[in-house]
Protein backbone atom coordinates (compact mmCIF):
# COMPACT_ATOMS: atom_id res chain seq x y z
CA UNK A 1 2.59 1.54 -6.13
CA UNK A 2 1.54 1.00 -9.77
CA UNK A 3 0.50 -2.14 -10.79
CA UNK A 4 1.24 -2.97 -13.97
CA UNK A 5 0.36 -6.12 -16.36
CA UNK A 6 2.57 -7.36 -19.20
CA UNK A 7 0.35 -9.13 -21.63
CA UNK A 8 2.12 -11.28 -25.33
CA UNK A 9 0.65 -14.60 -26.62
CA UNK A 10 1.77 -17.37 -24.51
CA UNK A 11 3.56 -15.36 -21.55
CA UNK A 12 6.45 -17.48 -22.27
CA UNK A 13 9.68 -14.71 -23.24
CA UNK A 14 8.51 -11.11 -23.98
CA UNK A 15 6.02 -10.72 -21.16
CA UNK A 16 8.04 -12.24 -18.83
CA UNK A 17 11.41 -9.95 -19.27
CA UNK A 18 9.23 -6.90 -19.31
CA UNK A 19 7.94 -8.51 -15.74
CA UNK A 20 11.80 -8.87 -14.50
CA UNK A 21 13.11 -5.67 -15.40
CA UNK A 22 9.67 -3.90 -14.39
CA UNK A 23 10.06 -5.58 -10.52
CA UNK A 24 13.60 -5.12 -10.38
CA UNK A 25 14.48 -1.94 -12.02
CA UNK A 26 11.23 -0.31 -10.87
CA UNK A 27 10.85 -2.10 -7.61
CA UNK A 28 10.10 1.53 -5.75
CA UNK A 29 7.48 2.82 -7.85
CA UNK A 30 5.63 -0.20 -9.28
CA UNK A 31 4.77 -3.74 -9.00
CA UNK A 32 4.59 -6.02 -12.34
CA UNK A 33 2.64 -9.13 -13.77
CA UNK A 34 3.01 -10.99 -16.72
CA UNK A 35 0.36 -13.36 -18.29
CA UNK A 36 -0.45 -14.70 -21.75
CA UNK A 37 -3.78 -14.98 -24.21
CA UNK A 38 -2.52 -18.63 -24.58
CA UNK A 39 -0.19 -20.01 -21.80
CA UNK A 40 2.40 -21.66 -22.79
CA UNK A 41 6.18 -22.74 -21.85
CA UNK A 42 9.23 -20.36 -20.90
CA UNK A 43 11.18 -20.02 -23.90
CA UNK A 44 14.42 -21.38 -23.51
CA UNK A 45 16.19 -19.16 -25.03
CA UNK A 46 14.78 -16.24 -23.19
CA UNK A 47 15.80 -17.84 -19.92
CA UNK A 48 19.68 -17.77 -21.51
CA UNK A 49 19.70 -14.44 -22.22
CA UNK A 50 17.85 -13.05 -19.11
CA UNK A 51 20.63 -15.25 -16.94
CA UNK A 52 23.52 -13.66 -19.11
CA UNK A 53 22.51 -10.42 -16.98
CA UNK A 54 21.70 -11.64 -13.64
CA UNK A 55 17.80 -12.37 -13.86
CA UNK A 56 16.71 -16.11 -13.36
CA UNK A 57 13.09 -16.54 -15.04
CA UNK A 58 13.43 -20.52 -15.23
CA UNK A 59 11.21 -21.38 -12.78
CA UNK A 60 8.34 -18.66 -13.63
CA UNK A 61 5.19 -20.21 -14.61
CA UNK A 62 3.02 -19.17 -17.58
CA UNK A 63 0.09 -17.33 -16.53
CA UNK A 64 -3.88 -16.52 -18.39
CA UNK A 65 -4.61 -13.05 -19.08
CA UNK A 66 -8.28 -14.18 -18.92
CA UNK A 67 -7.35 -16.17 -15.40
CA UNK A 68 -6.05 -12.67 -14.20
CA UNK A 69 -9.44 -10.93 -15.89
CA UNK A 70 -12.00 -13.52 -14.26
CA UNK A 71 -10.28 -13.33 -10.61
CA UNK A 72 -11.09 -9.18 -10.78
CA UNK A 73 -7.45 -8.12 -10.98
CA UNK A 74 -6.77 -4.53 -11.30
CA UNK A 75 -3.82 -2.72 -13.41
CA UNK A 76 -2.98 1.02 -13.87
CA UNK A 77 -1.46 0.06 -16.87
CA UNK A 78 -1.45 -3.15 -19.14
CA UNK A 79 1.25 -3.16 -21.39
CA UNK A 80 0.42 -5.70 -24.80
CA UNK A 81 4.22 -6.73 -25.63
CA UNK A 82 3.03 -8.77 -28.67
CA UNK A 83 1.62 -7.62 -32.25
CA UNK A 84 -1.38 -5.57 -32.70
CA UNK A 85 -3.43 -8.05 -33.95
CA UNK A 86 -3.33 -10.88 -30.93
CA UNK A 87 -3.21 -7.26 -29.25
CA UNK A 88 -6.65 -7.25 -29.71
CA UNK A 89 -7.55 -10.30 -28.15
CA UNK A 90 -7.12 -8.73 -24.66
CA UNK A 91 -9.73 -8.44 -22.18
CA UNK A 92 -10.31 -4.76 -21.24
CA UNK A 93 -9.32 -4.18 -17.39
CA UNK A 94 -11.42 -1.61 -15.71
CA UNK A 95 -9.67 1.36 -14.19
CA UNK A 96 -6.78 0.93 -16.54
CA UNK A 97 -5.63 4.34 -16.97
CA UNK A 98 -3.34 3.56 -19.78
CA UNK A 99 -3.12 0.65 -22.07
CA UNK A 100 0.14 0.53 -24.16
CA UNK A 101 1.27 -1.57 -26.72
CA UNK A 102 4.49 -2.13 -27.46
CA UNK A 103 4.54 -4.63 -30.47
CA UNK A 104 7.81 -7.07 -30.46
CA UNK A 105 8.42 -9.54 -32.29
CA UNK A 106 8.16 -13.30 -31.15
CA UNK A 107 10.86 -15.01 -30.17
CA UNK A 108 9.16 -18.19 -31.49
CA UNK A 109 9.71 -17.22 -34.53
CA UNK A 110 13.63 -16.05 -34.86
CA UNK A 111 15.60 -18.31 -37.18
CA UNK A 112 18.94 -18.93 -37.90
CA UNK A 113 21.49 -20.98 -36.07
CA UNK A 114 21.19 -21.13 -32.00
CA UNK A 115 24.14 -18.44 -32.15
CA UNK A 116 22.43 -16.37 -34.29
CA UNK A 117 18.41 -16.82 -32.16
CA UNK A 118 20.58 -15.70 -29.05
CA UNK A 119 21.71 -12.38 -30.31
CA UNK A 120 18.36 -11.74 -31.49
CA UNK A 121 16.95 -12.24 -27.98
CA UNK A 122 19.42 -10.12 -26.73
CA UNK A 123 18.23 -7.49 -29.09
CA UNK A 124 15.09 -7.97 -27.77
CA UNK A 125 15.90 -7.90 -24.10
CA UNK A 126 17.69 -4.67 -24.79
CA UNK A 127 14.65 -3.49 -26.63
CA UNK A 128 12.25 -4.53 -23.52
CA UNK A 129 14.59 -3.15 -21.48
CA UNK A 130 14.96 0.42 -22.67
CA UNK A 131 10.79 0.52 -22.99
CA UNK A 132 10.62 -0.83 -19.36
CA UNK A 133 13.32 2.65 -18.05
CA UNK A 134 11.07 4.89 -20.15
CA UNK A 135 7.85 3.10 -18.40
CA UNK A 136 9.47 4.01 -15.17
CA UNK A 137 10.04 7.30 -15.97
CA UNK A 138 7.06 8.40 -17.50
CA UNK A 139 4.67 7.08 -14.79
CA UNK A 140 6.92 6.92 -11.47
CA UNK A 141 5.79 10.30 -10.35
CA UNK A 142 2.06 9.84 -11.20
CA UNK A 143 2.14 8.05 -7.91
């Protein structure tokens, strides 16, 4: 199995899809983790959209990336969801063969009315969710 972290800023929407569709759609080949520079709250609006498709996040908890980092954990890959910049605020995992960042943008920060934030997180989960099936196939057979 490859074990696989999902790193944004406050593990609250981003990080936590990638984590769902990583253990769900990938269940055979790898197992996922999600965690944030600065813990924080599930989005709301992220658990909507993830429930519109069958995945029920609401009672994940909000996890440290330097928690995860002090305890010794070990990834084959850690995947930074958020920009490059708080990107850069990661810890470096040993034995990490590949560090990937896929930069999205925050859900925090969509405006508009609440129809109008919910297709933009379903934008985004469609965007997490196509990088999550190319994850999967690019590393499944490295096994």
């Amino acid at each position: 199995m490859i074990k696989v972290l999902f790193v944004c800023v406050h593990n609250s929407a981003r990080s936590q899809m990638a984590e769902a569709f990583l253990n769900d759609l990938g269940k055979d080949y790898f197992i996922a983790e999600s965690a944030g520079l600065e813990p924080g709250t599930i989005n709301p609006l992220i658990v909507k959209v993830m429930a519109e498709i069958g995945y029920d996040i609401s009672q994940n908890e909000t996890n440290s990336v330097f928690d995860y980092f002090k305890e010794g954990r070990l990834y084959s890959i850690i995947v930074k969801v958020c920009d490059l910049e708080n990107g850069q605020r990661c810890p470096v995992f040993p034995l990490a063969m590949n560090v990937l960042d896929w930069t999205f943008e925050d859900p925090a920060d969509f405006t508009g009315t609440e129809a109008e934030q919910l297709e933009q997180a379903r934008h985004l989960r469609y965007k997490i969710r196509e990088n999550v099936i190319d994850l999967i196939n690019t590393y499944k057979d490295s096994i």
